[in-house]
N, C-alpha and C. Protein backbone atom coordinates (compact mmCIF):
# COMPACT_ATOMS: atom_id res chain seq x y z
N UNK A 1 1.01 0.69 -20.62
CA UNK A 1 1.85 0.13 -21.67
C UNK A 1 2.71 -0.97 -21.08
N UNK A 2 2.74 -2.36 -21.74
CA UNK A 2 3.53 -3.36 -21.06
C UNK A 2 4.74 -3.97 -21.87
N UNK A 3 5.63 -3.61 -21.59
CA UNK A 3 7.02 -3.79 -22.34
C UNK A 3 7.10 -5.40 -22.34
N UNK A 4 7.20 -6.62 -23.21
CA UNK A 4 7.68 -7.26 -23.14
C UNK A 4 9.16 -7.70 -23.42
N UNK A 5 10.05 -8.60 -22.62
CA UNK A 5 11.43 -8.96 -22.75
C UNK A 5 11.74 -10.22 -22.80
N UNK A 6 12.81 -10.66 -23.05
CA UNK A 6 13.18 -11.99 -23.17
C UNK A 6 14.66 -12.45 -21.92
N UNK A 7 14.58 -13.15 -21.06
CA UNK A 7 15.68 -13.48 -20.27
C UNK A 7 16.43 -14.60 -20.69
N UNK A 8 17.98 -14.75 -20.63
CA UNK A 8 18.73 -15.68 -20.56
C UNK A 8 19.15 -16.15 -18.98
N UNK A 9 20.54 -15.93 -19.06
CA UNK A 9 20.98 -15.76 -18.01
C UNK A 9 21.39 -14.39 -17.58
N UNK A 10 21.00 -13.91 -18.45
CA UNK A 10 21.38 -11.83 -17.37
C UNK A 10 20.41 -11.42 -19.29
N UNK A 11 19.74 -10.51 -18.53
CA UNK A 11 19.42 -10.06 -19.90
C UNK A 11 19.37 -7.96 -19.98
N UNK A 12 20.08 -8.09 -21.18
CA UNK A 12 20.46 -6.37 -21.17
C UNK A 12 19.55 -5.18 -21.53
N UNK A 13 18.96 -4.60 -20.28
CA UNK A 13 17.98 -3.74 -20.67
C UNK A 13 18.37 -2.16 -20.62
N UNK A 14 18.06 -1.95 -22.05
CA UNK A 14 18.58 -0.78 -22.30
C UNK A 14 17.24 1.00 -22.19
N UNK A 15 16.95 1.36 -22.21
CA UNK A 15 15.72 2.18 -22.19
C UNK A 15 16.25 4.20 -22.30
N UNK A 16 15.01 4.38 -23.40
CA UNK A 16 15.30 5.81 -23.43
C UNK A 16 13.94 6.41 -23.10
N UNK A 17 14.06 7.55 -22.69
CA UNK A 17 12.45 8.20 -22.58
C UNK A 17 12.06 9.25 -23.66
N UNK A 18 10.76 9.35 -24.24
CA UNK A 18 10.44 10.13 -25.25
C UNK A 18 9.52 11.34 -24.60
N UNK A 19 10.25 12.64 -24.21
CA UNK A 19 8.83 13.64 -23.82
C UNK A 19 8.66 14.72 -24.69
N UNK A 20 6.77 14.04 -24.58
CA UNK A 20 6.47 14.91 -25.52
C UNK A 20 6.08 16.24 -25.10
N UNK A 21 6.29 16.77 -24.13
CA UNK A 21 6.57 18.02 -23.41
C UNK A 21 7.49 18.93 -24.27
N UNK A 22 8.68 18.71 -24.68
CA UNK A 22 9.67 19.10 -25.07
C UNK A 22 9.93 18.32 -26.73
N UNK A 23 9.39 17.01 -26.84
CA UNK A 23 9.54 16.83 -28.26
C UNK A 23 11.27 16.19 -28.44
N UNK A 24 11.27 15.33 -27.32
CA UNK A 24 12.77 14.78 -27.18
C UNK A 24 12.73 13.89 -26.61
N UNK A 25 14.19 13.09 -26.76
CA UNK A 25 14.29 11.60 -26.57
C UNK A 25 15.69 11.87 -25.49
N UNK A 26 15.14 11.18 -23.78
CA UNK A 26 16.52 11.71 -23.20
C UNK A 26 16.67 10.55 -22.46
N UNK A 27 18.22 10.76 -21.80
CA UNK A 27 18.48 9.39 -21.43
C UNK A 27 19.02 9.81 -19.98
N UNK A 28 17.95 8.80 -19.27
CA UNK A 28 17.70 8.95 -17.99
C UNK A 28 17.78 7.80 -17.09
N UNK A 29 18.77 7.99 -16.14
CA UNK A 29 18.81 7.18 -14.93
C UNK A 29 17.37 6.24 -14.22
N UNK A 30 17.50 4.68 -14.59
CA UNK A 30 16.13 4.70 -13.69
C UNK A 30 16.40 3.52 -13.36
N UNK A 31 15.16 3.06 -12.50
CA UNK A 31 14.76 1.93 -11.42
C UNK A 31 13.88 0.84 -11.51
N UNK A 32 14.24 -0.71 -11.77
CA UNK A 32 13.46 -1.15 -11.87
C UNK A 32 12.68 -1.65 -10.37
N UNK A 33 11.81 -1.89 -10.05
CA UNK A 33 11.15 -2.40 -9.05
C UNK A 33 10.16 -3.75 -9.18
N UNK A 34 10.77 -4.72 -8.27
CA UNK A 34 10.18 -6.17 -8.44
C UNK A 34 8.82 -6.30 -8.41
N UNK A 35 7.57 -7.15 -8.57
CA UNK A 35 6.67 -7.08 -8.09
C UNK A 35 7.39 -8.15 -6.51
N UNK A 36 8.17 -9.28 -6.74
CA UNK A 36 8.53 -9.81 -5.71
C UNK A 36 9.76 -9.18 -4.91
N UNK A 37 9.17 -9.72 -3.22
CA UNK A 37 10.36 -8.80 -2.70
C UNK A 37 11.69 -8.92 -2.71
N UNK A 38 11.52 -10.42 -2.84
CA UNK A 38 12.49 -10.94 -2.90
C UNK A 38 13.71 -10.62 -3.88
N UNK A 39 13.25 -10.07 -5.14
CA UNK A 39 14.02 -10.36 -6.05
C UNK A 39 15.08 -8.40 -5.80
N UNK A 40 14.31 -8.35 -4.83
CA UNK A 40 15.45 -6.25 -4.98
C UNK A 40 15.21 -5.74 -6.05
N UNK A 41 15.33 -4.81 -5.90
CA UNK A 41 15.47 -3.50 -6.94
C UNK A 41 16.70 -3.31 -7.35
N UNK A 42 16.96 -2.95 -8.95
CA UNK A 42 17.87 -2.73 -9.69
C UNK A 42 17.95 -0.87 -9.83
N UNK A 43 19.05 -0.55 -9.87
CA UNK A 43 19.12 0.78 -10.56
C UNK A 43 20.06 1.07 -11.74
N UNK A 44 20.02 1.77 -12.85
CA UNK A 44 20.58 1.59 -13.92
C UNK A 44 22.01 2.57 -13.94
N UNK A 45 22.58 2.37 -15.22
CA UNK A 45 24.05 3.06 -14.84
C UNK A 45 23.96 3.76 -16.37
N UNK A 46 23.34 4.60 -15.82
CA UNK A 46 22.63 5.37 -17.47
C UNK A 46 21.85 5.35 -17.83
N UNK A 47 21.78 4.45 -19.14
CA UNK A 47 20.09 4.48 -19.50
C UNK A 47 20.52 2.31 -19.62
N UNK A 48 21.49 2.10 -19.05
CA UNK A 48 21.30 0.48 -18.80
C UNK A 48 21.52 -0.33 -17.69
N UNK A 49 20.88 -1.59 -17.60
CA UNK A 49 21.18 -1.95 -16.73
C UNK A 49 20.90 -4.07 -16.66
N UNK A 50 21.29 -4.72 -16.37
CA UNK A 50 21.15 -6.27 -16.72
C UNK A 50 20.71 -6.57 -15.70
N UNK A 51 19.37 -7.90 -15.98
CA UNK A 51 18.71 -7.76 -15.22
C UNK A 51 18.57 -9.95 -15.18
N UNK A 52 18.45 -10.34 -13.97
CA UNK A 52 18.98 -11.71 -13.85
C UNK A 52 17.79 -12.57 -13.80
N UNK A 53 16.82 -12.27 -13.09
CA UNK A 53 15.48 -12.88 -13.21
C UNK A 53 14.35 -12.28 -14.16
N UNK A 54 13.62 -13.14 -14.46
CA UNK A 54 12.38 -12.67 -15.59
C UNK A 54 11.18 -12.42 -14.50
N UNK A 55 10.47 -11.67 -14.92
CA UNK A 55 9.20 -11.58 -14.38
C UNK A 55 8.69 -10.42 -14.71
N UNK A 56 7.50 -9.76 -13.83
CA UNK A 56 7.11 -8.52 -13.55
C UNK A 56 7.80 -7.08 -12.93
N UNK A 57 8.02 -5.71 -13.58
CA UNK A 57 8.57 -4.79 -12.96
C UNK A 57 8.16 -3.62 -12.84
N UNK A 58 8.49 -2.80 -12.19
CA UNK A 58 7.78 -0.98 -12.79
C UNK A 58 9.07 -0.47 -12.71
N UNK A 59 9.21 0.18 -14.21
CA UNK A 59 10.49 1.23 -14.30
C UNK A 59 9.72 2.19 -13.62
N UNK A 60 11.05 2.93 -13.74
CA UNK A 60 10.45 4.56 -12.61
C UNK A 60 12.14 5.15 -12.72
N UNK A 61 11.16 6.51 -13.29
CA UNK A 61 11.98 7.62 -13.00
C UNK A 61 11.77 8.39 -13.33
N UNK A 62 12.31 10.24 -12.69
CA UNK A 62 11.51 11.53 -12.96
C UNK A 62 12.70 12.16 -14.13
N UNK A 63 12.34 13.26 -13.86
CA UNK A 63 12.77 14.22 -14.84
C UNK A 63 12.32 15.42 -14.18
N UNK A 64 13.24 16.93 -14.15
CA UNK A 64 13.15 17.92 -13.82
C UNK A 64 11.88 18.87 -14.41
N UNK A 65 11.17 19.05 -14.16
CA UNK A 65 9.83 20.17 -14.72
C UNK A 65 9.82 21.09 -14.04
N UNK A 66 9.83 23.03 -14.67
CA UNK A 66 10.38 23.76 -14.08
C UNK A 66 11.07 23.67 -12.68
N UNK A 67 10.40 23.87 -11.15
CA UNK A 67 11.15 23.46 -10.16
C UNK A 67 10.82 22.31 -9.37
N UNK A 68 10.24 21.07 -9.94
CA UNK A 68 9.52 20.30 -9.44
C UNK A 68 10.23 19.20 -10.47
N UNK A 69 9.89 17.98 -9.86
CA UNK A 69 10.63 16.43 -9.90
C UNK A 69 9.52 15.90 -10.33
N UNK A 70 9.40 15.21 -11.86
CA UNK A 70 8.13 14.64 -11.70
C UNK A 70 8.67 12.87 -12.23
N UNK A 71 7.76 12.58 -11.24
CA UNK A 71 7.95 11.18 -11.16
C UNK A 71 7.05 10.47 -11.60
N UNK A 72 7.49 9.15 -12.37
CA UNK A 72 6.75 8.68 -13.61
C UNK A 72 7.11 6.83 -13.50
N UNK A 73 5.88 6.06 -13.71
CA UNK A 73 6.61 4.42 -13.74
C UNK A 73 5.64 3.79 -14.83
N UNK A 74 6.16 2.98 -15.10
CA UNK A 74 5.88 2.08 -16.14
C UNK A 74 6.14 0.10 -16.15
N UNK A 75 4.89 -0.43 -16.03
CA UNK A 75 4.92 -1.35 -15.91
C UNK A 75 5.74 -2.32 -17.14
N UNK A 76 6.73 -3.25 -16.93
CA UNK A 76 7.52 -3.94 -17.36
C UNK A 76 7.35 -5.28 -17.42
N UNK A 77 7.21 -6.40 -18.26
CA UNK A 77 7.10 -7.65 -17.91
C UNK A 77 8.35 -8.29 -19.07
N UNK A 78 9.16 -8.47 -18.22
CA UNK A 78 10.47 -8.87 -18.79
C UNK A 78 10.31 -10.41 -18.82
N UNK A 79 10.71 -10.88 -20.18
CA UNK A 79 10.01 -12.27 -20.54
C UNK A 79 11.18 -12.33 -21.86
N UNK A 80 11.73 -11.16 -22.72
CA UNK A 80 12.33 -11.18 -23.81
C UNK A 80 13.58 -10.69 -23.76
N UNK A 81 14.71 -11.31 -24.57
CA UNK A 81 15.69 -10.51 -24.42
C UNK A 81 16.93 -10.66 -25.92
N UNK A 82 17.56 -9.16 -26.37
CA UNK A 82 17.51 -8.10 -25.13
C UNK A 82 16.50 -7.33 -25.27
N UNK A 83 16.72 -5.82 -24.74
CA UNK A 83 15.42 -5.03 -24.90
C UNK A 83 16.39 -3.40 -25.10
N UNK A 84 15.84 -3.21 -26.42
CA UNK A 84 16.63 -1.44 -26.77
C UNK A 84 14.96 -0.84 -27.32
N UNK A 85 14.60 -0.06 -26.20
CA UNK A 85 13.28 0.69 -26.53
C UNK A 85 13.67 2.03 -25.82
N UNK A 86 12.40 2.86 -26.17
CA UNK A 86 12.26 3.97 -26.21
C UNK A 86 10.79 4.26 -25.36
N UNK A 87 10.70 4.82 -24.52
CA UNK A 87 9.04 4.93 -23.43
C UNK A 87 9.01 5.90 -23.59
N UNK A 88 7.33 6.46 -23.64
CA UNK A 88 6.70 7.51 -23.47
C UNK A 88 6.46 8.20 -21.97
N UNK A 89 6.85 9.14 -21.67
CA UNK A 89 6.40 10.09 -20.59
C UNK A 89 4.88 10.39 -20.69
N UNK A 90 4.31 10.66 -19.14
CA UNK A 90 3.05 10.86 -19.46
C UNK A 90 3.53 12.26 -19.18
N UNK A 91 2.52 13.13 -19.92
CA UNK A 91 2.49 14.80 -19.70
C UNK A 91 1.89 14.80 -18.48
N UNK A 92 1.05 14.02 -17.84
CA UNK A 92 0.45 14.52 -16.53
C UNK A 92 1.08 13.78 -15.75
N UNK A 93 1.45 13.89 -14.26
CA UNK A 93 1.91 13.16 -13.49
C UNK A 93 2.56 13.98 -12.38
N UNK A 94 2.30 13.39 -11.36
CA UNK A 94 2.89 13.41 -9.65
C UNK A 94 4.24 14.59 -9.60
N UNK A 95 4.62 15.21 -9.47
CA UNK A 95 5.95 16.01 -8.97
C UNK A 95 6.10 16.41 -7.87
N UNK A 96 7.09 16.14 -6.95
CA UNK A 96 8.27 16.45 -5.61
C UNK A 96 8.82 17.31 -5.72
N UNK A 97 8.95 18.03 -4.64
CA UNK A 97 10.36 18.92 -4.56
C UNK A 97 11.60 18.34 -4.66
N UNK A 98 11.67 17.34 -4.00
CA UNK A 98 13.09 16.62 -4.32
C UNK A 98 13.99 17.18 -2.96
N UNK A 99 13.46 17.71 -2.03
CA UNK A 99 13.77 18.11 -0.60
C UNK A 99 14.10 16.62 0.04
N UNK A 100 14.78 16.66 1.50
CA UNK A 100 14.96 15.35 1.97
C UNK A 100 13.93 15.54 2.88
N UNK A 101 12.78 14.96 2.86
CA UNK A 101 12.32 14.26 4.28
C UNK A 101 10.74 15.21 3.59
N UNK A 102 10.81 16.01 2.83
CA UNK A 102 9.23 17.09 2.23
C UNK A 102 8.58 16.01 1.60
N UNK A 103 7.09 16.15 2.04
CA UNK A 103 6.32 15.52 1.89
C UNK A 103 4.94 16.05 0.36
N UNK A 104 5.73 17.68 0.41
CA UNK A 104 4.53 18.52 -0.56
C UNK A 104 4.77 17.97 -2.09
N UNK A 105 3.67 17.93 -2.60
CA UNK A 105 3.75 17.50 -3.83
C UNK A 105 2.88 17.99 -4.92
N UNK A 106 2.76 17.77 -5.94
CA UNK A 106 1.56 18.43 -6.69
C UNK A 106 1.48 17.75 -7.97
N UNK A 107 0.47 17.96 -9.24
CA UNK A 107 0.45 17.10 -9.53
C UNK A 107 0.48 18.55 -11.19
N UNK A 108 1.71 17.71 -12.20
CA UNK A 108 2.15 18.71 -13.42
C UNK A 108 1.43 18.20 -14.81
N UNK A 109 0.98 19.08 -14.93
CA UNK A 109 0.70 19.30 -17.09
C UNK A 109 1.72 19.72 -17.26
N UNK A 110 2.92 19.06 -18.29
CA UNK A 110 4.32 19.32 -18.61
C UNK A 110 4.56 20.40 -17.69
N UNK A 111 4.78 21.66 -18.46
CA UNK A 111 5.12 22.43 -16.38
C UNK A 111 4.37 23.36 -15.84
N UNK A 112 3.09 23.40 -16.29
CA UNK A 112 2.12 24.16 -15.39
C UNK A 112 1.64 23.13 -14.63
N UNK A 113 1.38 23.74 -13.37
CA UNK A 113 0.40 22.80 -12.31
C UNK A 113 -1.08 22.69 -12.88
N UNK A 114 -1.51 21.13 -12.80
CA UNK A 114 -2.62 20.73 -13.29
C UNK A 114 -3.94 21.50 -12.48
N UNK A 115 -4.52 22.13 -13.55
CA UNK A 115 -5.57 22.41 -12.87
C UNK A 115 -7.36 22.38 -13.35
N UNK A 116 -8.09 21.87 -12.91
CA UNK A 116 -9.74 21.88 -13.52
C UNK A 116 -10.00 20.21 -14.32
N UNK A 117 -10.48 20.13 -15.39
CA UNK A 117 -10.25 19.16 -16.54
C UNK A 117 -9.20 18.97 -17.11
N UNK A 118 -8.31 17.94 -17.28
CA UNK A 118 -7.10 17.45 -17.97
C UNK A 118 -7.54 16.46 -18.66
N UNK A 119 -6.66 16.73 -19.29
CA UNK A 119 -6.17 14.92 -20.51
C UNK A 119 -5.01 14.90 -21.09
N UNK A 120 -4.34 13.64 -20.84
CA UNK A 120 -3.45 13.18 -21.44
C UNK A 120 -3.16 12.00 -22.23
N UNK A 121 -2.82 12.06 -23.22
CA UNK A 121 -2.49 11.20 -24.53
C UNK A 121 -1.36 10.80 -24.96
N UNK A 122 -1.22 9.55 -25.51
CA UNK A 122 -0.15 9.08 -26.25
C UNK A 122 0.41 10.04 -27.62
N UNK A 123 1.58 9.10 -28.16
CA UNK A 123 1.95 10.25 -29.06
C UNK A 123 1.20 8.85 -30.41
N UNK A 124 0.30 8.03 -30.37
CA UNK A 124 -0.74 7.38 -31.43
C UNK A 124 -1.74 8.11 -31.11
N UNK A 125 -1.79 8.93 -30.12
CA UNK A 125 -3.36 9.79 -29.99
C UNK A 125 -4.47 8.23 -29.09
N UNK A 126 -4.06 7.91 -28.67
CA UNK A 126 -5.41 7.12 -27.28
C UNK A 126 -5.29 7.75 -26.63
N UNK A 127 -5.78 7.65 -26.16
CA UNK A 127 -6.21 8.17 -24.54
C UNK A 127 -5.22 7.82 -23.04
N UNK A 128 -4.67 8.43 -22.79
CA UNK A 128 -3.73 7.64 -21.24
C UNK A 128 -4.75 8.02 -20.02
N UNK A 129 -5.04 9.33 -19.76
CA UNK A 129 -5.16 9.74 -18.46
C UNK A 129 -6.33 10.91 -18.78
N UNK A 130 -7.42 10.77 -18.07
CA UNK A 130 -8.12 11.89 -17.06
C UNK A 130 -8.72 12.22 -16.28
N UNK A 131 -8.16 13.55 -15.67
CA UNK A 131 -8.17 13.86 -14.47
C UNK A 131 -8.71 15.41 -14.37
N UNK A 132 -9.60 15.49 -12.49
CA UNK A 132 -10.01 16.12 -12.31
C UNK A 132 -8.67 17.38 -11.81
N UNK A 133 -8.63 18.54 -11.18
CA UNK A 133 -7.46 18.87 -10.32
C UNK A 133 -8.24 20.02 -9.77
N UNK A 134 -7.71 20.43 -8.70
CA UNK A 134 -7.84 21.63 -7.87
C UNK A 134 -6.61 22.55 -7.50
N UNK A 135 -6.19 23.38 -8.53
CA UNK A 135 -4.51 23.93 -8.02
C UNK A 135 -3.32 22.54 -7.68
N UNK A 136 -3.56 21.62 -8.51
CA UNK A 136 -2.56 20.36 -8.45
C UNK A 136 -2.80 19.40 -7.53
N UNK A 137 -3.93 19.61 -6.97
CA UNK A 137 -4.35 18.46 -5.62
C UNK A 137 -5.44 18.17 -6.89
N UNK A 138 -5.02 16.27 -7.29
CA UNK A 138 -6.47 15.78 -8.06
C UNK A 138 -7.36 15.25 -6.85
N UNK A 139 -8.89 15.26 -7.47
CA UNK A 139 -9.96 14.45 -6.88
C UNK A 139 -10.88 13.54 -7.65
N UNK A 140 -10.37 13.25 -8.78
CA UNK A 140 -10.26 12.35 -9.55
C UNK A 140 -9.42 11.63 -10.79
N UNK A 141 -8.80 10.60 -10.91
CA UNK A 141 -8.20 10.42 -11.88
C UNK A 141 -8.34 8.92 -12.70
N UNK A 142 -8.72 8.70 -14.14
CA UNK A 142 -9.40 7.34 -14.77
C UNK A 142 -7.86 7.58 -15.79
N UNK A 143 -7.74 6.29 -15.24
CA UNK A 143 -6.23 5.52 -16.52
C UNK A 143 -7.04 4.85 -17.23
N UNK A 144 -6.12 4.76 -18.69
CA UNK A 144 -6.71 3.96 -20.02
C UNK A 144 -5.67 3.16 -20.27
N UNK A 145 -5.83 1.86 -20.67
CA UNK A 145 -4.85 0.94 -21.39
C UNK A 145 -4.15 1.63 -22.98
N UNK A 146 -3.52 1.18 -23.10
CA UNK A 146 -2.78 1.25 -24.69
C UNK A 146 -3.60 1.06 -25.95
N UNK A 147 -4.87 0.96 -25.66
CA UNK A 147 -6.00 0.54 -26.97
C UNK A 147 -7.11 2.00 -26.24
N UNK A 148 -7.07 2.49 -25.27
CA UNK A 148 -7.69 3.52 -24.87
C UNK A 148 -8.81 3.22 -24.26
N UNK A 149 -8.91 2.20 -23.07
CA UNK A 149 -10.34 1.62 -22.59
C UNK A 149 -10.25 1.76 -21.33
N UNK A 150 -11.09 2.31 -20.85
CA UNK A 150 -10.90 2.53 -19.14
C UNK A 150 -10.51 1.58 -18.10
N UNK A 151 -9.55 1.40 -17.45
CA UNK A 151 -8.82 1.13 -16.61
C UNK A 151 -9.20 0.68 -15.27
N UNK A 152 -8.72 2.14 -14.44
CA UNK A 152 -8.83 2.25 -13.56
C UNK A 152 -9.10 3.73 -13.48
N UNK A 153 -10.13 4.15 -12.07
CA UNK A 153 -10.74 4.97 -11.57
C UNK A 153 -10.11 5.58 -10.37
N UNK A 154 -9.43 6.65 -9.96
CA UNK A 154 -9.36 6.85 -8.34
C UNK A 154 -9.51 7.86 -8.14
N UNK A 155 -10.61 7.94 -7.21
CA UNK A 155 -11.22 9.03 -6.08
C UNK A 155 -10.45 9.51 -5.05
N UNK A 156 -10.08 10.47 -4.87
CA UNK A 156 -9.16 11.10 -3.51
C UNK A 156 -10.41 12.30 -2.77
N UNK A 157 -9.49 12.08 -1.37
CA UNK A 157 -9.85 12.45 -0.33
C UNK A 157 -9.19 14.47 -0.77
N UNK A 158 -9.87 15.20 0.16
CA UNK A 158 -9.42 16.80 0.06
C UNK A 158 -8.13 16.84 -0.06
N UNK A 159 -7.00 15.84 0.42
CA UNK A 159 -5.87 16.28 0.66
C UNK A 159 -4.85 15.96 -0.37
N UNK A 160 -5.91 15.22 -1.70
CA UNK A 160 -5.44 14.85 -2.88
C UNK A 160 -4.42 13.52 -3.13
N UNK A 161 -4.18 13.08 -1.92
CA UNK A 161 -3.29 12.04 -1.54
C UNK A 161 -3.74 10.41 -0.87
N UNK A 162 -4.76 10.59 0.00
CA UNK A 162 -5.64 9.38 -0.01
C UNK A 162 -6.80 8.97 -0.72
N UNK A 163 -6.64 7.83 -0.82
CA UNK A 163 -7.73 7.79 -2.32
C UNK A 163 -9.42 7.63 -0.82
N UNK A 164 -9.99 7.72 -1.60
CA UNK A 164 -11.72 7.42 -1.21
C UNK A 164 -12.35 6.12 -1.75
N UNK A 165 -11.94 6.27 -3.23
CA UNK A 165 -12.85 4.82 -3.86
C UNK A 165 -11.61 5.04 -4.94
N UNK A 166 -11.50 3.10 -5.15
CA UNK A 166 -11.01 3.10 -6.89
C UNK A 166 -11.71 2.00 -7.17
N UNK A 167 -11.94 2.31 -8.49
CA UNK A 167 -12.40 1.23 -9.15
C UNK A 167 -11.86 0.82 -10.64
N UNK A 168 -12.11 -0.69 -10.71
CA UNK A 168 -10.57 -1.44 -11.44
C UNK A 168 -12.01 -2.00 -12.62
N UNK A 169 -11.30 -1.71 -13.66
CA UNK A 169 -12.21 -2.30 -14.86
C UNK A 169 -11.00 -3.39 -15.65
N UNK A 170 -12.18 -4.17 -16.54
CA UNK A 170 -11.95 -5.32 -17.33
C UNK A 170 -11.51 -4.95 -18.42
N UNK A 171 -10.78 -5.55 -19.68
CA UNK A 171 -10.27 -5.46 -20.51
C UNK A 171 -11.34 -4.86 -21.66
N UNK A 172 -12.61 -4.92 -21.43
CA UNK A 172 -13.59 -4.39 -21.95
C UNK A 172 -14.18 -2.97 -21.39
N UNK A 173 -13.71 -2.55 -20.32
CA UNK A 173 -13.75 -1.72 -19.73
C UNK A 173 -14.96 -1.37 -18.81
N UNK A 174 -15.41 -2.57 -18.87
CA UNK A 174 -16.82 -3.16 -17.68
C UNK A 174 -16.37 -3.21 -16.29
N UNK A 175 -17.13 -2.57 -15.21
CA UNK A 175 -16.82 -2.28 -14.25
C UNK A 175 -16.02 -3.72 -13.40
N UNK A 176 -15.39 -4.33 -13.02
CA UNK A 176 -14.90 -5.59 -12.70
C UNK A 176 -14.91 -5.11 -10.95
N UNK A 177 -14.38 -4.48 -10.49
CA UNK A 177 -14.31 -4.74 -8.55
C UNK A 177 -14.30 -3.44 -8.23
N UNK A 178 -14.56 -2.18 -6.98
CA UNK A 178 -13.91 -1.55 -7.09
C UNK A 178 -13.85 -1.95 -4.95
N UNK A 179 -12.61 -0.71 -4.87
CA UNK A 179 -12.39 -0.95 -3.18
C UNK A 179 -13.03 0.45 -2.98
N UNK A 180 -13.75 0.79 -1.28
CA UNK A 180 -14.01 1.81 -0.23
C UNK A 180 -13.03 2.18 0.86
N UNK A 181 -12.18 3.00 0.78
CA UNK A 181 -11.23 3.43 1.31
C UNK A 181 -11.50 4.27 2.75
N UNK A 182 -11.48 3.96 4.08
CA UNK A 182 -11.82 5.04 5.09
C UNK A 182 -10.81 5.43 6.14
N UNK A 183 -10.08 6.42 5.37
CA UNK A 183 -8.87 6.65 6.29
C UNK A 183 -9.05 7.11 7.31
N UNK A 184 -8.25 6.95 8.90
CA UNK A 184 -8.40 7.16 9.63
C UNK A 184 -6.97 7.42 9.94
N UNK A 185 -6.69 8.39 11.40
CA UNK A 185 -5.66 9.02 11.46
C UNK A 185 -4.45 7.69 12.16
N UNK A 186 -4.58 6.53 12.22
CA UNK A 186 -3.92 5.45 12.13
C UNK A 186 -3.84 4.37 11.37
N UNK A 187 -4.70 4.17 10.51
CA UNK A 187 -5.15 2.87 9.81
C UNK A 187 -5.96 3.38 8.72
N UNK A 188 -5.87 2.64 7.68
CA UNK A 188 -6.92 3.23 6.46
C UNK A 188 -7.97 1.47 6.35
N UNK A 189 -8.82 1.59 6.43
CA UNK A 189 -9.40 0.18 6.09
C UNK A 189 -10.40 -0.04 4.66
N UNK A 190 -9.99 -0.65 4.20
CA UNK A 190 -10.62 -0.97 2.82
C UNK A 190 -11.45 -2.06 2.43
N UNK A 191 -12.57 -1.59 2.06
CA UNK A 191 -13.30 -2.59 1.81
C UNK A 191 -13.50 -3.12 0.36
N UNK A 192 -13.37 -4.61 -0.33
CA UNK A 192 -13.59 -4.68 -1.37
C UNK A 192 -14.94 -4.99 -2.07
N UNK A 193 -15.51 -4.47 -3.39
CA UNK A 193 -16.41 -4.95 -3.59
C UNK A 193 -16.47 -5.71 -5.06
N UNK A 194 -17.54 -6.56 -5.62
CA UNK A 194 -17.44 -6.84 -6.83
C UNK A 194 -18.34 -6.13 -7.67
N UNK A 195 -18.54 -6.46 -8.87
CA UNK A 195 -19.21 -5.37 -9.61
C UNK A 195 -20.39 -4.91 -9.10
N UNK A 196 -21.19 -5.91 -8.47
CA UNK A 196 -22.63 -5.83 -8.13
C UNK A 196 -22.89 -5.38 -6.61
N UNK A 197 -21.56 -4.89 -5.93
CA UNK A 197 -21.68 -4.11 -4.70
C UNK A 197 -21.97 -5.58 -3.78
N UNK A 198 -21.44 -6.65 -3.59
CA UNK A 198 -21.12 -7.65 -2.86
C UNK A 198 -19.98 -7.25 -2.31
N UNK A 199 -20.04 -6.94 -0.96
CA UNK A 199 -18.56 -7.27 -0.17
C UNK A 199 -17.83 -8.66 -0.21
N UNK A 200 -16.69 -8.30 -0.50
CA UNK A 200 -15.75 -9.57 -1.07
C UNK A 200 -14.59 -9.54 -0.12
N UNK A 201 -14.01 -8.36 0.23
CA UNK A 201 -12.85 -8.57 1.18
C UNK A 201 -13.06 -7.37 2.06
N UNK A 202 -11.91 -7.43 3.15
CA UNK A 202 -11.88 -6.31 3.95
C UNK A 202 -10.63 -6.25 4.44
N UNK A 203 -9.71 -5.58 4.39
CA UNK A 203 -8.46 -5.50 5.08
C UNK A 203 -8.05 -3.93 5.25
N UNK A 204 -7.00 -4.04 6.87
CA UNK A 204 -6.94 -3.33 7.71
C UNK A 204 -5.39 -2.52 7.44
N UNK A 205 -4.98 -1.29 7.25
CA UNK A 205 -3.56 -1.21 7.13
C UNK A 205 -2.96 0.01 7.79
N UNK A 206 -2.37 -0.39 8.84
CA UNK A 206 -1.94 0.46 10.10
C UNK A 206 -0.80 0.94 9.22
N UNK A 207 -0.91 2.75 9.53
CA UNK A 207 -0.21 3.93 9.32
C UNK A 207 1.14 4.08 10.18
C-alpha cells in the first residue's frame, strides 16, 4: 500500500493504525525511515510527526501481541500535504521479544504463532500475504500489491531468517528478476537473475 503526501516547507503527518485482529483503530508511536541516508529518520510524538523533505519512506511500528512485539512497515511516498490517514496492520507478521540484545523471533497470525498454510488479507478482501510456516519459522512467503497481484516471492533458509531465493514480479505479476542467495558463515553472496535465468549481477555482503 503506497500512501501518497504533499510537502511544503514542513509537512504534518498525522497516522492511525487499524487492527483487524482486535477490530480497532489505535494510536501508535512510529518511525519514519528514509530511503536516503542522508535525510535520518524521524520518530513521531504520538501518532504525529512533521516531516521537511518529500520523497520515499517506510513507516514502522509494532504493537504488543500476547507476549511478543510484532513489528510491521509500510511503504510511504510523501509527495502531498497534509496527511490524516488511517493504515492497515497486516495480521501476519515478524514478532520480537523486545529483550535488549535477543535475537529470537517468530513469525504471528494476530496472536497465535503462524503455523502450516496462512493468508492474509485486507479489510477490501485482496489478498496481502502468503505464507508457508513451520512453528513460526516461514519457508516461504509471496506479497501482493493493493489490487492483489503477486509481488514478491521469498524463500528462506531452515533458520527462517536468511532468505535462499526471492523473486520480484511486474505490475502484471510476470516474473520480472529474481536473486540466488548463498549464505555463508561470513558473507552471503547473491546472485541476480532476469526472467529468463541470465545472470545480470553479482554482489558480495560481508556479515
Amino acid at each position: 500500500m503506497l500512501i501518497s503526501l504533499k510537502v511544503s516547507a514542513q509537512t504534518s503527518v498525522e497516522l492511525y493504525f487499524y487492527d483487524a485482529c482486535k477490530d480497532s483503530v489505535l494510536s501508535l508511536e512510529f518511525e519514519l525511515y528514509s530511503y536516503s541516508e542522508e535525510w535520518g529518520d524521524l520518530k513521531s510524538e504520538g501518532s504525529k510527526l512533521m516531516v521537511e523533505k518529500k520523497g520515499e519512506y517506510f513507516g514502522s511500528s509494532s504493537i504488543l501481541r500476547w507476549e511478543w512485539y510484532s513489528v510491521f512497515s509500510i511503504p510511504i511516498d510523501i509527495s502531498d500535504s497534509p496527511i490524516l490517514d488511517t493504515l492497515e496492520i497486516p495480521n501476519i507478521g515478524m514478532a520480537t521479544t523486545g529483550a535488549l540484545h535477543s535475537s529470537e523471533f517468530t513469525y504471528l497470525n494476530c496472536s497465535e504463532i503462524a503455523n502450516g498454510y496462512e493468508e492474509d488479507y485486507r479489510k477490501d478482501g485482496s489478498l496481502r500475504m502468503i505464507g508457508e510456516f513451520s512453528d513460526g519459522l516461514p519457508s516461504l512467503i509471496s506479497d501482493y500489491n493493493s489490487s492483489g497481484v503477486l509481488k514478491e516471492k521469498r524463500f528462506y533458509s531452515e533458520n527462517g531468517s536468511d532468505y535462499k531465493r526471492v523473486e520480484h514480479y511486474d505490475d502484471n505479476g510476470e516474473l520480472w528478476f529474481y536473486e540466488i542467495h548463498k549464505n555463508r558463515k561470513r558473507k552471503t553472496i547473491i546472485r541476480t537473475y532476469d526472467e529468463m535465468g541470465k545472470l545480470e549481477d553479482r554482489e558480495v555482503i560481508k556479515h
